[in-house]
C-alpha atoms as a PDB file:
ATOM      1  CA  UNK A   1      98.967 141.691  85.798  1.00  0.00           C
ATOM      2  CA  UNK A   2      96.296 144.012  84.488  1.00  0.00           C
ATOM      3  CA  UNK A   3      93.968 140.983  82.936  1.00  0.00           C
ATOM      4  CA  UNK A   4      90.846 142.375  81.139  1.00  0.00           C
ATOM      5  CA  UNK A   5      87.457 140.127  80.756  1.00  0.00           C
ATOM      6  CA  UNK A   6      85.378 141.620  78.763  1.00  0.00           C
ATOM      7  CA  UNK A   7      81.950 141.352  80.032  1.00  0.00           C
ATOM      8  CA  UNK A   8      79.056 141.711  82.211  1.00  0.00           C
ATOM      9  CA  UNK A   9      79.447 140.067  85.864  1.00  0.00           C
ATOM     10  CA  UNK A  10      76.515 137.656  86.563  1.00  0.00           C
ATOM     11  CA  UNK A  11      76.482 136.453  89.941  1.00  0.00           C
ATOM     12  CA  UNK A  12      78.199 132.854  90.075  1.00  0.00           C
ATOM     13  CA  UNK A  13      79.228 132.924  86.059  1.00  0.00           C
ATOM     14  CA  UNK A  14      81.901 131.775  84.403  1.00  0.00           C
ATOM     15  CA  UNK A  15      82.857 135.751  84.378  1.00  0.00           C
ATOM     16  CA  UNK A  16      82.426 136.074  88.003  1.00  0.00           C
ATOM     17  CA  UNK A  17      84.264 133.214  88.823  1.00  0.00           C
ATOM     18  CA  UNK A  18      87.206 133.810  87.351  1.00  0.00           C
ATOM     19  CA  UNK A  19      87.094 137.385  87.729  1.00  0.00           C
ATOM     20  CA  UNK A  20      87.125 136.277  91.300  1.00  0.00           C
ATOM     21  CA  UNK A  21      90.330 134.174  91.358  1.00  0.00           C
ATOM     22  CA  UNK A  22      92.270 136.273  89.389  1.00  0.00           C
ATOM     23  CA  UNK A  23      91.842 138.662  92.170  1.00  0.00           C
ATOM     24  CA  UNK A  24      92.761 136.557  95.127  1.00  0.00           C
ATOM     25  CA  UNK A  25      95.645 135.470  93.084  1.00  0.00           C
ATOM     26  CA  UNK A  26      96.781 139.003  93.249  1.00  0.00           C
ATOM     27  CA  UNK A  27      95.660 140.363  89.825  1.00  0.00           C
ATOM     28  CA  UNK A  28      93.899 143.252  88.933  1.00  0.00           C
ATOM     29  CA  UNK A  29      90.991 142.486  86.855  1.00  0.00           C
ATOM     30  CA  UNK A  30      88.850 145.072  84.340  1.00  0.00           C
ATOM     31  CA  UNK A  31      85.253 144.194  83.497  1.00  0.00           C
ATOM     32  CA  UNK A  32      81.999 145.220  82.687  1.00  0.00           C
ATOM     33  CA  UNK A  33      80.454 145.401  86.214  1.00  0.00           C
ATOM     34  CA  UNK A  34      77.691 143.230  87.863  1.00  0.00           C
ATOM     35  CA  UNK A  35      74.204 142.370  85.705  1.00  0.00           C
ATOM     36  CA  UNK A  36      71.357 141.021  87.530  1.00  0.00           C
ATOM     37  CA  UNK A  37      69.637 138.031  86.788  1.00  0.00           C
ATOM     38  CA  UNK A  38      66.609 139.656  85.394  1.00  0.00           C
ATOM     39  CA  UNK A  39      68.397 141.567  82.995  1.00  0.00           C
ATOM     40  CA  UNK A  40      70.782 139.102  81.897  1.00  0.00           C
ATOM     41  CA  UNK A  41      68.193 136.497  80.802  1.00  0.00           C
ATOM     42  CA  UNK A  42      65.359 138.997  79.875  1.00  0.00           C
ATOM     43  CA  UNK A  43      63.594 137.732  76.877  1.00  0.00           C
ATOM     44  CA  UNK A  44      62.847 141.046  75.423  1.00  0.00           C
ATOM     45  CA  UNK A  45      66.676 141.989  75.940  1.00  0.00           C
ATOM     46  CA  UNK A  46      67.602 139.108  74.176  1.00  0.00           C
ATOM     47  CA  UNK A  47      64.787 139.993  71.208  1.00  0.00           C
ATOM     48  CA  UNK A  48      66.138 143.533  70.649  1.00  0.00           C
ATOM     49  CA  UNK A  49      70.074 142.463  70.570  1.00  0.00           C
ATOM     50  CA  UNK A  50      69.596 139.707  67.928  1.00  0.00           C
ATOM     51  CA  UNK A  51      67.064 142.110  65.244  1.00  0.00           C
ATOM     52  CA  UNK A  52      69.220 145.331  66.029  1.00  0.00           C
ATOM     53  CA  UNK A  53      72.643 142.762  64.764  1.00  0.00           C
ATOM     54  CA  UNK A  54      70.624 141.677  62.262  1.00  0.00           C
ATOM     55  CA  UNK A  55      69.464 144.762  60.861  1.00  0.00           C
ATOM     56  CA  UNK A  56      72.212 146.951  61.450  1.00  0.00           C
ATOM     57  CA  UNK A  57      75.428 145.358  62.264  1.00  0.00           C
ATOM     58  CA  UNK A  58      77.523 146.605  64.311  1.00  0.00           C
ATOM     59  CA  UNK A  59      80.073 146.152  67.402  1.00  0.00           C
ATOM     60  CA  UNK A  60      78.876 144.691  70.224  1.00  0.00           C
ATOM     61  CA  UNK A  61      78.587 146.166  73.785  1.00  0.00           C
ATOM     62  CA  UNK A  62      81.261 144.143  74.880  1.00  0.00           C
ATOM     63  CA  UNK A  63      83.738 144.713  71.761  1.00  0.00           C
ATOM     64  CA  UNK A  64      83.447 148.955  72.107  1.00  0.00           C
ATOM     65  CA  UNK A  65      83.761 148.030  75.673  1.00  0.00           C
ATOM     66  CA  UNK A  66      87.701 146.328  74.556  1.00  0.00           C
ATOM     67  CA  UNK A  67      88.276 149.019  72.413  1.00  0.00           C
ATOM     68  CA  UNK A  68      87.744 151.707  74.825  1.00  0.00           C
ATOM     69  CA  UNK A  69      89.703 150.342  77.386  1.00  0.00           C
ATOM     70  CA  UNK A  70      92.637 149.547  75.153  1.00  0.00           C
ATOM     71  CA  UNK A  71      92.874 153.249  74.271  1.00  0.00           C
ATOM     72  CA  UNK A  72      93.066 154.598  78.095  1.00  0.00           C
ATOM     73  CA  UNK A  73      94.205 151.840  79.626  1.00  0.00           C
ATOM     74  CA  UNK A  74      97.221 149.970  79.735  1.00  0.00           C
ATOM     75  CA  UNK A  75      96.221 146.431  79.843  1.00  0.00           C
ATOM     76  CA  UNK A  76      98.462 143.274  80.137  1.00  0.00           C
ATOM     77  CA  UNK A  77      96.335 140.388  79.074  1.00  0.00           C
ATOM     78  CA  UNK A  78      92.655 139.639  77.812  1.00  0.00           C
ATOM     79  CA  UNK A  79      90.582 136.768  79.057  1.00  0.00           C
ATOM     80  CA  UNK A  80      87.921 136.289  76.781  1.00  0.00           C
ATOM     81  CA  UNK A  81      85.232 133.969  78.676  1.00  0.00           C
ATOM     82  CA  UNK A  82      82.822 131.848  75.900  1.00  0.00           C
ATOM     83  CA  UNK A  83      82.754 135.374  73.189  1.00  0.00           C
ATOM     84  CA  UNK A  84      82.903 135.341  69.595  1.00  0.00           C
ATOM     85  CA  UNK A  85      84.662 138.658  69.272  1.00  0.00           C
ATOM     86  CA  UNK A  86      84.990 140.241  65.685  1.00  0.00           C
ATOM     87  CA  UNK A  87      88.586 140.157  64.268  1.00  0.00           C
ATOM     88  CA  UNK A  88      89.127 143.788  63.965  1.00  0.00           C
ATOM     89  CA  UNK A  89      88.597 144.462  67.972  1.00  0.00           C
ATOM     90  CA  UNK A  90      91.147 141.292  68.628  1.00  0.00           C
ATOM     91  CA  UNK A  91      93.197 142.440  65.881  1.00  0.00           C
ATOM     92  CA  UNK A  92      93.314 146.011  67.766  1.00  0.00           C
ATOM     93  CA  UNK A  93      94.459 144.291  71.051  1.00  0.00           C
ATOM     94  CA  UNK A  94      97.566 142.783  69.567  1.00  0.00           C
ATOM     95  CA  UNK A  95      98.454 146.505  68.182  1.00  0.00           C
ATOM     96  CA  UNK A  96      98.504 147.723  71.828  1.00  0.00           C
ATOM     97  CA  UNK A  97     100.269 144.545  72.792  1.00  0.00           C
ATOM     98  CA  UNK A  98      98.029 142.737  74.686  1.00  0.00           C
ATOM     99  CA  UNK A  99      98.319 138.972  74.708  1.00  0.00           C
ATOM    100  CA  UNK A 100      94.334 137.664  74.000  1.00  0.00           C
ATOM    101  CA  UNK A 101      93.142 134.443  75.593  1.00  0.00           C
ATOM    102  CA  UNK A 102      89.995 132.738  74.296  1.00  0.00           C
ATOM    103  CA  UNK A 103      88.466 130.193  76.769  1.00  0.00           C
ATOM    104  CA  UNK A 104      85.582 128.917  75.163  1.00  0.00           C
ATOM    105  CA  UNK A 105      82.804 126.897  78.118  1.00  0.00           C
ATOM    106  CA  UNK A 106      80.224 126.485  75.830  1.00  0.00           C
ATOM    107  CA  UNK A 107      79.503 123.666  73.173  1.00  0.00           C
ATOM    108  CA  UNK A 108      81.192 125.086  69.920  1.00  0.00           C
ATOM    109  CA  UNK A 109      77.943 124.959  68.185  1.00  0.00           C
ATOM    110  CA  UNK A 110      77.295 128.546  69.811  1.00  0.00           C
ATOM    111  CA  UNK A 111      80.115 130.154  68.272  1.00  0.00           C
ATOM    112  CA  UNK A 112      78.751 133.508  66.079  1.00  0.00           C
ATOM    113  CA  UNK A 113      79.773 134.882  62.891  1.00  0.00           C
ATOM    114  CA  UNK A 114      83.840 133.656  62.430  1.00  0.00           C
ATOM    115  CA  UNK A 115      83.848 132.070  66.351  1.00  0.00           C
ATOM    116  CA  UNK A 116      87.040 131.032  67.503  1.00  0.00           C
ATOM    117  CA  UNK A 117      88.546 131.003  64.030  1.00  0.00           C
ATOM    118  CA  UNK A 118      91.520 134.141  63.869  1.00  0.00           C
ATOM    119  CA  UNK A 119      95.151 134.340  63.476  1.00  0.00           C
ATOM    120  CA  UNK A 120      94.903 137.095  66.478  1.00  0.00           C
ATOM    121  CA  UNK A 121      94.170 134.893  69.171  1.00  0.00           C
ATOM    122  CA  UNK A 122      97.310 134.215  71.050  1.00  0.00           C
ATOM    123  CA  UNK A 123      95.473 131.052  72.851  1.00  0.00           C
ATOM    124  CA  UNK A 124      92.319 129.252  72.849  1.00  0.00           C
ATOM    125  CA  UNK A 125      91.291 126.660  74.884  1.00  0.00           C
ATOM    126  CA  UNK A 126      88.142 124.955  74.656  1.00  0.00           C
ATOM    127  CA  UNK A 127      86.356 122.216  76.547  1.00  0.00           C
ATOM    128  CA  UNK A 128      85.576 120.129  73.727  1.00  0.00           C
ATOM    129  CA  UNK A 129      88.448 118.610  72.562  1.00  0.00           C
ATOM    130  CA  UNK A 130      87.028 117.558  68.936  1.00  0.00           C
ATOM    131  CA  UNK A 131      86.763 121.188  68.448  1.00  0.00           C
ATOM    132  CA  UNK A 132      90.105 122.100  69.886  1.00  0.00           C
ATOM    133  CA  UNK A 133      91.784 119.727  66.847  1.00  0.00           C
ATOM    134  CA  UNK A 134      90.007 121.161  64.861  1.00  0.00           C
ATOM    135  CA  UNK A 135      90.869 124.174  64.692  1.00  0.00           C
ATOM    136  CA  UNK A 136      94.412 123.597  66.178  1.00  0.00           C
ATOM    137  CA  UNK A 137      94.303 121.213  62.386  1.00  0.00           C
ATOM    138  CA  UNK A 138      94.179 125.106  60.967  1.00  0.00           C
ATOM    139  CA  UNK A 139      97.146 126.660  62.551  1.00  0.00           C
ATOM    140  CA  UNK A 140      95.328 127.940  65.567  1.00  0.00           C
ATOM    141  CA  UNK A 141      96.847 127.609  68.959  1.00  0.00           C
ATOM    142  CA  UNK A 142      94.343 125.574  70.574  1.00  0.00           C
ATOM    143  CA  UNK A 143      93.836 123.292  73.344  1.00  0.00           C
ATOM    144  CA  UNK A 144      91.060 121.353  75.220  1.00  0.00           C
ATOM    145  CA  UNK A 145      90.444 122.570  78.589  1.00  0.00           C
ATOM    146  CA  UNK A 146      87.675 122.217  80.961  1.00  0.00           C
ATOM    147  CA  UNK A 147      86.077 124.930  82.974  1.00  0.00           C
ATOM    148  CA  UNK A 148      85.880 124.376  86.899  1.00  0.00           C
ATOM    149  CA  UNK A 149      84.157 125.087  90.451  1.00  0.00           C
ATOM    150  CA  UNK A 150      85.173 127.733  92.842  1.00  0.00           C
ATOM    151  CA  UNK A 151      86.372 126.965  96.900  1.00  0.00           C
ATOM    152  CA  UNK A 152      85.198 129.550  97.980  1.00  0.00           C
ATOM    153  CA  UNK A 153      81.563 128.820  97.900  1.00  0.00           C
ATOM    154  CA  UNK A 154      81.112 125.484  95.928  1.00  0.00           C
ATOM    155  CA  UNK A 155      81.839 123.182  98.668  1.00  0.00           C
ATOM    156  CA  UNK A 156      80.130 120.651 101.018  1.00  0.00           C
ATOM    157  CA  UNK A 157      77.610 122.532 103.244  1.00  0.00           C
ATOM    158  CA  UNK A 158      75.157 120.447 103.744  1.00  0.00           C
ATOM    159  CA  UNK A 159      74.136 116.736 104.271  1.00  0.00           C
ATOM    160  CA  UNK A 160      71.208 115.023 102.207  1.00  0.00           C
ATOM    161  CA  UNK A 161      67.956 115.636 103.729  1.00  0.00           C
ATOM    162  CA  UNK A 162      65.451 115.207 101.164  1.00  0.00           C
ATOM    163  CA  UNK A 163      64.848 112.627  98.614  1.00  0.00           C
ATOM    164  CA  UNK A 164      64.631 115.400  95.836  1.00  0.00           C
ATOM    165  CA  UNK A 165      66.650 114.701  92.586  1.00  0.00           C
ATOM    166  CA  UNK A 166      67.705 118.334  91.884  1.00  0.00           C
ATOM    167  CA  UNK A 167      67.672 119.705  88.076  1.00  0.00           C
ATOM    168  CA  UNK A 168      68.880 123.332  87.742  1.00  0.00           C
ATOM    169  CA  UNK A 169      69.696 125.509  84.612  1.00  0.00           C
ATOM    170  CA  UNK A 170      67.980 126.767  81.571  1.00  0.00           C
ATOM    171  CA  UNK A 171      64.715 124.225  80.143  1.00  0.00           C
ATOM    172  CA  UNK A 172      65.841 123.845  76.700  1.00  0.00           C
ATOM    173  CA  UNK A 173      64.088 120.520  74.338  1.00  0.00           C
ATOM    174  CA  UNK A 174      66.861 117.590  75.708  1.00  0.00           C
ATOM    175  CA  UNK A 175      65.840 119.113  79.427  1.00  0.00           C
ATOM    176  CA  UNK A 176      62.491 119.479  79.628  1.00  0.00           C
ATOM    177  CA  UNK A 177      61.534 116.102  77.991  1.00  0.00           C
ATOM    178  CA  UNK A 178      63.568 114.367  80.683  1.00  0.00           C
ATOM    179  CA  UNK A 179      62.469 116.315  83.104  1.00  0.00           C
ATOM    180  CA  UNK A 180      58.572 115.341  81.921  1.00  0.00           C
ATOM    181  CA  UNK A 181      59.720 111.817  81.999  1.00  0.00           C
ATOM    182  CA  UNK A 182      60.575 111.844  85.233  1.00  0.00           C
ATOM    183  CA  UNK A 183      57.625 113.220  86.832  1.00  0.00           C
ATOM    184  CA  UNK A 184      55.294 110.684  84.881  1.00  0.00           C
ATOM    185  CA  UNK A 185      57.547 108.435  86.756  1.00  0.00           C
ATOM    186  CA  UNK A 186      56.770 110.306  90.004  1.00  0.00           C
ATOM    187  CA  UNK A 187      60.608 111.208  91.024  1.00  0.00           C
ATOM    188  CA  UNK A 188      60.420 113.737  93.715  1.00  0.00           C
ATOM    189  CA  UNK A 189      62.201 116.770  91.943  1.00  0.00           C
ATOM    190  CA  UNK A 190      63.549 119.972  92.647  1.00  0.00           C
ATOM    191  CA  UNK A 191      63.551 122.620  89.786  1.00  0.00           C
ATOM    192  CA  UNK A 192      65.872 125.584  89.521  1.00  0.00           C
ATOM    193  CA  UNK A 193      66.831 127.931  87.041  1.00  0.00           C
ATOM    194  CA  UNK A 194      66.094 131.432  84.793  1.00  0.00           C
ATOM    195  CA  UNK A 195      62.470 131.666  83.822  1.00  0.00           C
ATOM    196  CA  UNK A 196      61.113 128.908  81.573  1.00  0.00           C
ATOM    197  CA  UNK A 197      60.163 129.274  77.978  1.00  0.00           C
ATOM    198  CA  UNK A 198      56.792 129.778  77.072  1.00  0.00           C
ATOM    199  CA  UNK A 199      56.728 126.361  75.382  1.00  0.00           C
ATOM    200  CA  UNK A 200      57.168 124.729  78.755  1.00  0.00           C
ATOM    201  CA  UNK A 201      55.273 121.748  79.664  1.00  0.00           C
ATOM    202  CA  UNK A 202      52.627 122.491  82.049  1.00  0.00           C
ATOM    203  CA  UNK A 203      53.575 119.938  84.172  1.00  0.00           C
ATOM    204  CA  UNK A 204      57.303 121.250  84.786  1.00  0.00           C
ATOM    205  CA  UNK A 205      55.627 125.085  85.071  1.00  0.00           C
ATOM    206  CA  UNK A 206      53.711 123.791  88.046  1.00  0.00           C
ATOM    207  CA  UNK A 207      56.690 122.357  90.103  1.00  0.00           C
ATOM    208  CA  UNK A 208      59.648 124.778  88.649  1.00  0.00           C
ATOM    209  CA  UNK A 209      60.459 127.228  91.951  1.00  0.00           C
ATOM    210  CA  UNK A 210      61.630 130.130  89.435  1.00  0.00           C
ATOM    211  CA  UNK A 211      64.380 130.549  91.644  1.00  0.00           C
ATOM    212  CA  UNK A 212      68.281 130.903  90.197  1.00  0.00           C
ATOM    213  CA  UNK A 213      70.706 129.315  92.848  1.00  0.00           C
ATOM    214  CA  UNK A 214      74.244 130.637  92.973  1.00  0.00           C
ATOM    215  CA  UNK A 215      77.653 130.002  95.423  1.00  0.00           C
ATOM    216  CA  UNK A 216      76.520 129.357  99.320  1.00  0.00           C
ATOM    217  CA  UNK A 217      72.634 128.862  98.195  1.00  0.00           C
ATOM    218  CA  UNK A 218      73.705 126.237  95.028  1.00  0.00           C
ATOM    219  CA  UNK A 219      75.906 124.598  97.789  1.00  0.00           C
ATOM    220  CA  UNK A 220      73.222 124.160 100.251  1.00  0.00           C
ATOM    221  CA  UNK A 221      70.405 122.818  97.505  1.00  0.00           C
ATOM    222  CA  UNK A 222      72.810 120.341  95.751  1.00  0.00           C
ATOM    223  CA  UNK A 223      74.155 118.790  99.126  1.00  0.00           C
ATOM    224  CA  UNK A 224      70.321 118.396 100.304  1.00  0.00           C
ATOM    225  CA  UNK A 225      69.180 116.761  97.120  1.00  0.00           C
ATOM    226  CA  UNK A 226      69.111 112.770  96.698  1.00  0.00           C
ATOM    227  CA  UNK A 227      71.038 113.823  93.545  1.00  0.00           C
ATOM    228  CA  UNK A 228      71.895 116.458  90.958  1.00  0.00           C
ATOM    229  CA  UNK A 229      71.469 115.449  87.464  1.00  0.00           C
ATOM    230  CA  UNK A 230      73.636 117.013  85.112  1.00  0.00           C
ATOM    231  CA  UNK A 231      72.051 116.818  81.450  1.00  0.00           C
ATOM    232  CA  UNK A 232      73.405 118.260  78.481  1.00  0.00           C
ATOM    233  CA  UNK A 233      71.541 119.081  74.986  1.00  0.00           C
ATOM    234  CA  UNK A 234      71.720 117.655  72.413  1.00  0.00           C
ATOM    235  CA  UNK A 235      74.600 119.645  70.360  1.00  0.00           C
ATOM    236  CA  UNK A 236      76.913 118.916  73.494  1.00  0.00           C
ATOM    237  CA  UNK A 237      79.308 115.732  72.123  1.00  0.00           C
ATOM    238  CA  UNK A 238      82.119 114.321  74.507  1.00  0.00           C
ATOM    239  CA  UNK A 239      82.864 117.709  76.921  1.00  0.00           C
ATOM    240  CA  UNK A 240      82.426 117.853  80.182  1.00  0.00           C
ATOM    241  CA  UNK A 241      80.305 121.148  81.536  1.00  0.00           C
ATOM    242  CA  UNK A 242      81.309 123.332  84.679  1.00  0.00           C
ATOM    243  CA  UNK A 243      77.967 122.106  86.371  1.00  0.00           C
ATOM    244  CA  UNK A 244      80.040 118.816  86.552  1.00  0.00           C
ATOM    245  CA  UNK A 245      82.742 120.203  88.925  1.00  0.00           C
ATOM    246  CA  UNK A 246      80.206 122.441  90.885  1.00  0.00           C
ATOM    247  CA  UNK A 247      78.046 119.464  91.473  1.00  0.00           C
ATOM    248  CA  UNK A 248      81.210 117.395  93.297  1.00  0.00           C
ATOM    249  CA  UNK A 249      82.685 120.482  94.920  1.00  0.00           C
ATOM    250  CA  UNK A 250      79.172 120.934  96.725  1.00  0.00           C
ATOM    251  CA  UNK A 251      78.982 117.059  97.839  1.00  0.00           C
ATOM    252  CA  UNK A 252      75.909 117.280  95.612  1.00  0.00           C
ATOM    253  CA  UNK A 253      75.614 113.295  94.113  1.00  0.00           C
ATOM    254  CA  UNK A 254      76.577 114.122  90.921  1.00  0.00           C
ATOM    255  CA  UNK A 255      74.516 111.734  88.218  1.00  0.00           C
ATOM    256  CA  UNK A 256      74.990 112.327  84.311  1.00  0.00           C
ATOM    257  CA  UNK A 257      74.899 110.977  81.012  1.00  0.00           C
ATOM    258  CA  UNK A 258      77.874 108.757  80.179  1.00  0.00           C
ATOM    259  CA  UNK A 259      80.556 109.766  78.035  1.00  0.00           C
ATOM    260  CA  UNK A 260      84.198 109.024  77.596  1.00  0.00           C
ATOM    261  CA  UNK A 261      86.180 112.533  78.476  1.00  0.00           C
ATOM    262  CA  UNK A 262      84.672 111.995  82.112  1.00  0.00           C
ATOM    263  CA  UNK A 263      86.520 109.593  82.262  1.00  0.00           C
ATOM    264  CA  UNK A 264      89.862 112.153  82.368  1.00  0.00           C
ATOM    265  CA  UNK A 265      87.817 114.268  84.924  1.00  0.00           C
ATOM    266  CA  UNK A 266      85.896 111.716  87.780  1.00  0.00           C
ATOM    267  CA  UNK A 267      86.254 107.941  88.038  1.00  0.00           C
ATOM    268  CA  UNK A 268      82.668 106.323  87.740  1.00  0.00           C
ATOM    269  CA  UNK A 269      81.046 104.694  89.882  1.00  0.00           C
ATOM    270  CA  UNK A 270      83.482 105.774  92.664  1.00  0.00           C
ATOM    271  CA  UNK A 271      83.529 109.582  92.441  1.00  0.00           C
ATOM    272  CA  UNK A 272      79.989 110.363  90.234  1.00  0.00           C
ATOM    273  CA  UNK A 273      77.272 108.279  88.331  1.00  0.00           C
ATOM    274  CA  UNK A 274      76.804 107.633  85.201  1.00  0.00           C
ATOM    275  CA  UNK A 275      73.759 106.646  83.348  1.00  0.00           C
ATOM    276  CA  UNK A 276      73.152 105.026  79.295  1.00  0.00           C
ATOM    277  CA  UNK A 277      69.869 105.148  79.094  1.00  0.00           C
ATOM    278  CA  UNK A 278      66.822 106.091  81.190  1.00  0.00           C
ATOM    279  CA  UNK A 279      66.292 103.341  83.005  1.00  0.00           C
ATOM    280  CA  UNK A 280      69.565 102.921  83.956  1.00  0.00           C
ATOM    281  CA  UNK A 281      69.130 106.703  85.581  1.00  0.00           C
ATOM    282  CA  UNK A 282      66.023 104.841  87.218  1.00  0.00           C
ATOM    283  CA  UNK A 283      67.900 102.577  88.407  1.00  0.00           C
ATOM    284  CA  UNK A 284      70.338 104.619  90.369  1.00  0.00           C
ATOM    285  CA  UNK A 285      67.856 106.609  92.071  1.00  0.00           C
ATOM    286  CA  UNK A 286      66.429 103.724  93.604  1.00  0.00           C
ATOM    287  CA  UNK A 287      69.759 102.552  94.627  1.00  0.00           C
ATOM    288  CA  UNK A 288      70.303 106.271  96.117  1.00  0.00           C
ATOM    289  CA  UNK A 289      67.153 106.038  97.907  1.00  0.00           C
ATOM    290  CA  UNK A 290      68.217 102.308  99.420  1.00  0.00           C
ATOM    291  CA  UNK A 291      71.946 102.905 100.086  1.00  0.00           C
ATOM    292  CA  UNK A 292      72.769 106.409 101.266  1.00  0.00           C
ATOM    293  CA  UNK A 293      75.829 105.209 103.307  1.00  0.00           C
ATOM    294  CA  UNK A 294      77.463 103.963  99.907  1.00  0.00           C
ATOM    295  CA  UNK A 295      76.247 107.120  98.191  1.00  0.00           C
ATOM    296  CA  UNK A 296      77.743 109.937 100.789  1.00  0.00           C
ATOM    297  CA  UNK A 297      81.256 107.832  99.933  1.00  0.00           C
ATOM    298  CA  UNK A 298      80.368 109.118  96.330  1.00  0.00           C
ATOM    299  CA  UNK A 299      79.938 112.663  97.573  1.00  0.00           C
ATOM    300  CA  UNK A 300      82.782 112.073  99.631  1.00  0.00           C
ATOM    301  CA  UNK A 301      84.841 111.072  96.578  1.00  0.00           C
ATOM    302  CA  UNK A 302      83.807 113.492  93.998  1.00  0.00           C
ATOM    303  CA  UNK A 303      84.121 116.661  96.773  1.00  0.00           C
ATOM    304  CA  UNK A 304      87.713 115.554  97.146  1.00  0.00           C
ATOM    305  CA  UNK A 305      88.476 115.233  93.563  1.00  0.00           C
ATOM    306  CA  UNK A 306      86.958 118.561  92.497  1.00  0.00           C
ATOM    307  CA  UNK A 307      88.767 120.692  95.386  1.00  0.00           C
ATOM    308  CA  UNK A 308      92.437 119.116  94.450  1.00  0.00           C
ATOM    309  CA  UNK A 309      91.723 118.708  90.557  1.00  0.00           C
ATOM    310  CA  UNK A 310      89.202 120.678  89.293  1.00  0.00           C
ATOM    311  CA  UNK A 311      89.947 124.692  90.671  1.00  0.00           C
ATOM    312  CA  UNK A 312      89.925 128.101  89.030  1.00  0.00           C
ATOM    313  CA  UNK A 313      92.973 128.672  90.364  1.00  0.00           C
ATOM    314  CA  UNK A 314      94.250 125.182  88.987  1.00  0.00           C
ATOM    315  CA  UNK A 315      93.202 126.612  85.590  1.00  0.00           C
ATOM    316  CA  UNK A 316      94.085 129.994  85.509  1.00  0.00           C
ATOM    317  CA  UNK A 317      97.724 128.604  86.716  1.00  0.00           C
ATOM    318  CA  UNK A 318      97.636 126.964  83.759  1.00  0.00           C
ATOM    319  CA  UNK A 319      96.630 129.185  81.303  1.00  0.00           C
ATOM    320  CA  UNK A 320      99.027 132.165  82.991  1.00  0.00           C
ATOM    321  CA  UNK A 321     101.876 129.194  82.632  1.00  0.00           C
ATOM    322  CA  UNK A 322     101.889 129.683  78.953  1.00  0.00           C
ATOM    323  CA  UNK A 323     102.209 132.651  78.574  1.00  0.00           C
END
């Protein structure tokens, strides 16, 4: 199939991943080429994009991007990765015959203007699956599922070797205060991620290593690290995130907040750890530090799971199944 995905390529995104399998699973895939880190995150970017929609609304990059390629090119199917598209460009689609596929890996408190909610998608699947009855309850064909980790380059590498409890990602409020927690409480950490806010604490601006870890080099840190905790903010309910499945693919020991859809993903205790409250997460780091034979079972256990569960390819299967 000709499958279009209709954005930018960041290295080791949900675009780029599945861009990726599509294409070892023999497809040919259409999207907006590669976008460096820099660029993609840039503050000032980000500034001009939300006052220019403001001010003068208008299609987005991405949506002329659709419509253009509709009109020269004869495309099969459209994988739309975590967009809110406007109705008119998905409406379009369907004119030329091409079957549109939402799949929505973000909380849905991030959808813009009408989100998710059109008669023109032909599926939507969501992580969340609160949302996904939701608006399945309005005629919408829509389903919970979960995003995933990639083979190819989220997988076991590399033994622990430091005692660093690794926290990568973007320092939003639920994040940082956590993080600043944990350094009061002297846990050795490892910081990674996009620039921080200017609202940082000082303290986390002093250890953070400004450094964005993707595929082979996410592998290596997460398999290193005492643990990887996997914290979610605050508008996140009962999902589980993709960090979840790259965190067991890599061997990484994969600690997170408790919640009951994990439950469908990872057994705890056995193949991740889960935490109630702060000092329970104190807790298992000291038990990390005292038994690492019973934790690299955990690694063992979750790495398994992820690579025979928790694939692109198991997903895309899925979603291609349906159609």
């Amino acid at each position: 199939m000709r499958i279009l995905i209709p954005n930018y390529c960041l290295d080791d995104s949900f675009v780029d991943n599945v861009s990726f399998t599509l294409q070892q699973m023999g497809h040919e895939v259409v999207h907006m080429g590669t976008i460096s880190v820099s660029k993609s995150y840039s503050k000032i970017n980000r500034a001009i994009k939300d006052i220019k929609g403001k001010l003068f609304p208008q299609l987005s990059d991405q949506e002329k991007f659709i419509l253009e390629t509709i009109k020269n090119t004869k495309i099969d199917l459209m994988i739309s990765l975590t967009q809110s598209l406007d109705e008119s460009v998905i409406f379009e689609c369907k004119k030329k015959g091409v079957i549109t596929v939402s799949w929505w890996g973000d909380t849905a408190a991030n959808m813009t203007k009408r989100g998710l909610f059109s008669e023109y998608w032909d599926f939507v699947y969501i992580k969340d699956a609160y949302a996904s009855d939701k608006l399945k309850s309005l005629g919408i064909n829509s389903e919970q599922l979960m995003e995933a980790m990639n083979p190819a380059w989220h997988k076991p590498t590399h033994q622990q070797s430091n005692n660093d409890l690794i926290i990568a990602g973007s320092f939003y409020d639920y994040r940082q205060f956590i993080t600043k927690k944990l350094i009061q409480n002297k846990v050795e950490l490892g910081l990674y991620g996009p620039a921080l806010p200017n609202w940082a604490y000082d303290e986390i601006k002093r250890i953070h290593t400004k450094e964005y870890i993707t595929k082979q080099k996410k592998a290596e840190i997460f398999g290193k690290g005492l643990g990887v905790l996997n914290s979610t903010a605050m508008k996140e309910f009962d999902s589980v995130n993709c960090r979840a499945f790259e965190i067991a693919g890599c061997g990484g020991l994969h600690i997170l907040e408790n919640r009951k859809s994990i439950e469908a993903c990872f057994e705890p205790g056995k193949e991740v750890l889960t935490y109630n409250t702060y000092e329970e997460l104190l807790e298992i780091l000291d038990r990390a530090k005292k038994f690492p034979d019973e934790m690299k079972k955990i690694r063992e256990a979750g790495a398994k799971r992820a690579h025979s569960d928790h694939t692109y390819e198991i997903r895309l299967n899925y979603i291609l199944s349906k159609i």
